[in-house]
N, C-alpha and C. Protein backbone atom coordinates (compact mmCIF):
# COMPACT_ATOMS: atom_id res chain seq x y z
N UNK A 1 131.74 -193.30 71.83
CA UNK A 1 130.65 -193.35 70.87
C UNK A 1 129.44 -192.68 71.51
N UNK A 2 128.53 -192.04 71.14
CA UNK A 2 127.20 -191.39 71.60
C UNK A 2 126.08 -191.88 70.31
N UNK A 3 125.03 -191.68 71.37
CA UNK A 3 124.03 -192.29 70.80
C UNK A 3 122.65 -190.71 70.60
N UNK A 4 122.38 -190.81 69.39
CA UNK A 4 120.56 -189.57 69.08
C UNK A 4 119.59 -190.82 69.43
N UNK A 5 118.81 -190.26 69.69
CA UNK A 5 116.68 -191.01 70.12
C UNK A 5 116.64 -189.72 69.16
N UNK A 6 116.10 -190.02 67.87
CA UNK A 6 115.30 -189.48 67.20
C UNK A 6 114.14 -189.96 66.89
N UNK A 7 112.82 -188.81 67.36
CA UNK A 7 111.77 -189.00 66.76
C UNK A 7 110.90 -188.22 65.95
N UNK A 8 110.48 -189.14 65.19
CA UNK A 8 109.87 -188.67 63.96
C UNK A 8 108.61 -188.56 63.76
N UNK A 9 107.69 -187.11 63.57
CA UNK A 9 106.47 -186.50 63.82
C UNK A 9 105.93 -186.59 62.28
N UNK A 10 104.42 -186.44 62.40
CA UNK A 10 104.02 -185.61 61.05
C UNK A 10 103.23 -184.85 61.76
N UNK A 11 102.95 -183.78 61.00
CA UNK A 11 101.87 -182.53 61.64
C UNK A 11 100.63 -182.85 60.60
N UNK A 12 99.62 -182.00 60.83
CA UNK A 12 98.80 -182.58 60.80
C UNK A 12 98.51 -182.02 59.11
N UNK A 13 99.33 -181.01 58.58
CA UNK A 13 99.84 -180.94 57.31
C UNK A 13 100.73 -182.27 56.37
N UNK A 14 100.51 -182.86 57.39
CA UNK A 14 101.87 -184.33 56.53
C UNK A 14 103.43 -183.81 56.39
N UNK A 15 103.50 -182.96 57.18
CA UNK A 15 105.26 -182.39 56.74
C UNK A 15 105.63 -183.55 58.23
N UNK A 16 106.85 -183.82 57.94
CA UNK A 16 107.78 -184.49 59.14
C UNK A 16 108.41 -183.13 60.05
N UNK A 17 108.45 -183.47 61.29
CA UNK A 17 109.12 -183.26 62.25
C UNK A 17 109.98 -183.85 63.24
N UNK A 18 111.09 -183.46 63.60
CA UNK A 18 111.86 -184.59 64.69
C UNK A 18 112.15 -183.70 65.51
N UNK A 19 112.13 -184.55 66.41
CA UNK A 19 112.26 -184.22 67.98
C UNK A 19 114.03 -185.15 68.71
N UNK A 20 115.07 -184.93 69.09
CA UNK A 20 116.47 -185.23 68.68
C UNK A 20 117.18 -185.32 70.40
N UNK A 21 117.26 -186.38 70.99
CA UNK A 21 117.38 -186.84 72.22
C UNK A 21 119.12 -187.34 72.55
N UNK A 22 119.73 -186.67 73.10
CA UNK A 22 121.20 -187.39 72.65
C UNK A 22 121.67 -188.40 74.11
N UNK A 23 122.08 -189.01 73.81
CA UNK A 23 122.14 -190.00 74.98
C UNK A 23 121.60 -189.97 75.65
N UNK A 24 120.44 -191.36 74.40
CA UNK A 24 119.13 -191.77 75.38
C UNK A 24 119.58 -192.93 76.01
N UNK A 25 118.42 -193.21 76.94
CA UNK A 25 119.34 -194.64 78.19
C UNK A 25 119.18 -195.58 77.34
N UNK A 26 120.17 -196.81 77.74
CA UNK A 26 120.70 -197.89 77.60
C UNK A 26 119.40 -198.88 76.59
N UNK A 27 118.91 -199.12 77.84
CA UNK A 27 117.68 -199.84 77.85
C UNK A 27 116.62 -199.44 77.74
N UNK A 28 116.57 -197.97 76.69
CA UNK A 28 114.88 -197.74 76.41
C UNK A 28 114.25 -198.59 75.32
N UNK A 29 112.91 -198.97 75.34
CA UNK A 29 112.12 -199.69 74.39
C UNK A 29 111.22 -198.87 73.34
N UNK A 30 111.18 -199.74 72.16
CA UNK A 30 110.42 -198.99 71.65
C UNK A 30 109.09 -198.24 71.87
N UNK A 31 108.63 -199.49 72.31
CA UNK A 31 107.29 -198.94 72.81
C UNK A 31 107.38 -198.07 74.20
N UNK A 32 108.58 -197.28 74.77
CA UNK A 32 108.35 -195.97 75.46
C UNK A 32 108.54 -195.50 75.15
N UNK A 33 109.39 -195.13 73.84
CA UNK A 33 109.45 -194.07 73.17
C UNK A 33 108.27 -193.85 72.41
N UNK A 34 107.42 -194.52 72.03
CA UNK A 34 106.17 -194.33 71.31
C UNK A 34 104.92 -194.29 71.84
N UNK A 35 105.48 -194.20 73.28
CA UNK A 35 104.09 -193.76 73.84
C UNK A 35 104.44 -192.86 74.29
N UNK A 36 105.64 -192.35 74.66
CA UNK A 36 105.94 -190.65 75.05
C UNK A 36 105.86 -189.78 73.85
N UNK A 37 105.61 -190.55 72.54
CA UNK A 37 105.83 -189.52 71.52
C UNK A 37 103.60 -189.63 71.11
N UNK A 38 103.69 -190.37 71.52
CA UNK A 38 102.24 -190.35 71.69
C UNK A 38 101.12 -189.38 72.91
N UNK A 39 101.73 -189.37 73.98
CA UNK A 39 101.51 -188.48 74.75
C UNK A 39 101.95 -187.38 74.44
N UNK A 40 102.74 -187.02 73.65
CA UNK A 40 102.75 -185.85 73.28
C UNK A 40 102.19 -184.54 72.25
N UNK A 41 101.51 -185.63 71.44
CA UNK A 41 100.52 -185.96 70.24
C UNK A 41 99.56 -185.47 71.15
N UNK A 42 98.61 -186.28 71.96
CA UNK A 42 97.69 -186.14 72.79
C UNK A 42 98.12 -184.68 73.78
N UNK A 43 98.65 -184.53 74.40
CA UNK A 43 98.34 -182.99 75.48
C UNK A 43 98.71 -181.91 74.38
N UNK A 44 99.22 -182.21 72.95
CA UNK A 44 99.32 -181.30 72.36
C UNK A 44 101.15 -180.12 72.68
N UNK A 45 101.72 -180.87 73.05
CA UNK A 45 102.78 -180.01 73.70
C UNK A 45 103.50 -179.19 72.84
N UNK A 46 103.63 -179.56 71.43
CA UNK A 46 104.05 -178.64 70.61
C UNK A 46 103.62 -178.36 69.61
N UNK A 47 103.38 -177.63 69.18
CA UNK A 47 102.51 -176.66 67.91
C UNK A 47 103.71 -176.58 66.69
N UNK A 48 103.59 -177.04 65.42
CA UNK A 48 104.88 -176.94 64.57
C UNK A 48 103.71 -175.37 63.92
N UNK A 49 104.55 -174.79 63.03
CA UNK A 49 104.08 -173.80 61.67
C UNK A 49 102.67 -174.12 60.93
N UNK A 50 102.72 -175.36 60.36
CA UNK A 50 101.69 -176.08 60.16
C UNK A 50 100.68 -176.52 60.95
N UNK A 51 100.63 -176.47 62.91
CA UNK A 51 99.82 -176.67 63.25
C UNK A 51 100.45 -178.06 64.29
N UNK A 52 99.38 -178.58 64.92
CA UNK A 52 99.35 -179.73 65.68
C UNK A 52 100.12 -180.68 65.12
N UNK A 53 100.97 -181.85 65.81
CA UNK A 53 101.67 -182.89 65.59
C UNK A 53 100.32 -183.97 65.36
N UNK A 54 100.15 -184.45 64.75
CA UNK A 54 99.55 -185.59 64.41
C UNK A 54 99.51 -187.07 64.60
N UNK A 55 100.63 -187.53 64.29
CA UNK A 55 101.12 -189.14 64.00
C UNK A 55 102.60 -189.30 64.17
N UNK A 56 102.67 -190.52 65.09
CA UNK A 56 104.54 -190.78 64.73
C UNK A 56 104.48 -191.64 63.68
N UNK A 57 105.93 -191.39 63.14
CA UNK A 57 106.18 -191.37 61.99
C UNK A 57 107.50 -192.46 62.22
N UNK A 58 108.22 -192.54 62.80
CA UNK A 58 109.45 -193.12 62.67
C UNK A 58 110.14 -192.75 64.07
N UNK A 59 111.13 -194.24 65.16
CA UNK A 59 111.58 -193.63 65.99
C UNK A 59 112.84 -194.31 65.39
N UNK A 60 114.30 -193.71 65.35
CA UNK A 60 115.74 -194.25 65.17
C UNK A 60 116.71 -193.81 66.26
N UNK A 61 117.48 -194.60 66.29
CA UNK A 61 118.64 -194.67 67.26
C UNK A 61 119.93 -194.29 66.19
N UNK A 62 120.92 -193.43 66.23
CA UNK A 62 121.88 -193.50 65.36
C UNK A 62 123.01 -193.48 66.51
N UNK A 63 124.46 -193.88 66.35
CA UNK A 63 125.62 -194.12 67.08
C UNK A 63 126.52 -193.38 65.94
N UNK A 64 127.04 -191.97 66.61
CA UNK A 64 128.81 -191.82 65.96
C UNK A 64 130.07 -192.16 66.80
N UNK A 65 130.51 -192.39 65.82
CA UNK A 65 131.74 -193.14 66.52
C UNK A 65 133.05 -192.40 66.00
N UNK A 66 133.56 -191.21 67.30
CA UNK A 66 134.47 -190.47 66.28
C UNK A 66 135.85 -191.29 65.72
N UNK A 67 136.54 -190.61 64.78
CA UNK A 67 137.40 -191.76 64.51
C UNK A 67 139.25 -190.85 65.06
N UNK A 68 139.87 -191.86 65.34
CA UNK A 68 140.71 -191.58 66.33
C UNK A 68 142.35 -190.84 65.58
């Protein structure tokens, strides 16, 4: 089974963006993922079309599980 850390941006247009992490560790918390997605907000690290990332928006964990 594998696990996505998806996180979910808005720019500063209100469009969503995600950012798509594939086997993230075990034991990450929410709140480090939302402050790394927050620090990232802040130094500005990525520029979407629309401009600056703004706000998180949503962080999810999804699991596929291929079938045998």
């Amino acid at each position: 089974m594998s696990k996505t850390l998806e996180m979910v941006f808005k720019d500063v247009a209100g469009k969503t963006k995600n950012i798509s992490v594939a086997d993230p560790r075990e034991d990450i918390t929410k709140a480090e993922v939302k402050g790394v997605m927050e620090g990232l907000i802040t130094d500005k690290a990525f520029v979407t079309t629309n401009g600056d990332l703004a706000e998180v928006s949503a962080i999810r964990v999804s699991s596929v599980e291929d079938l045998a």
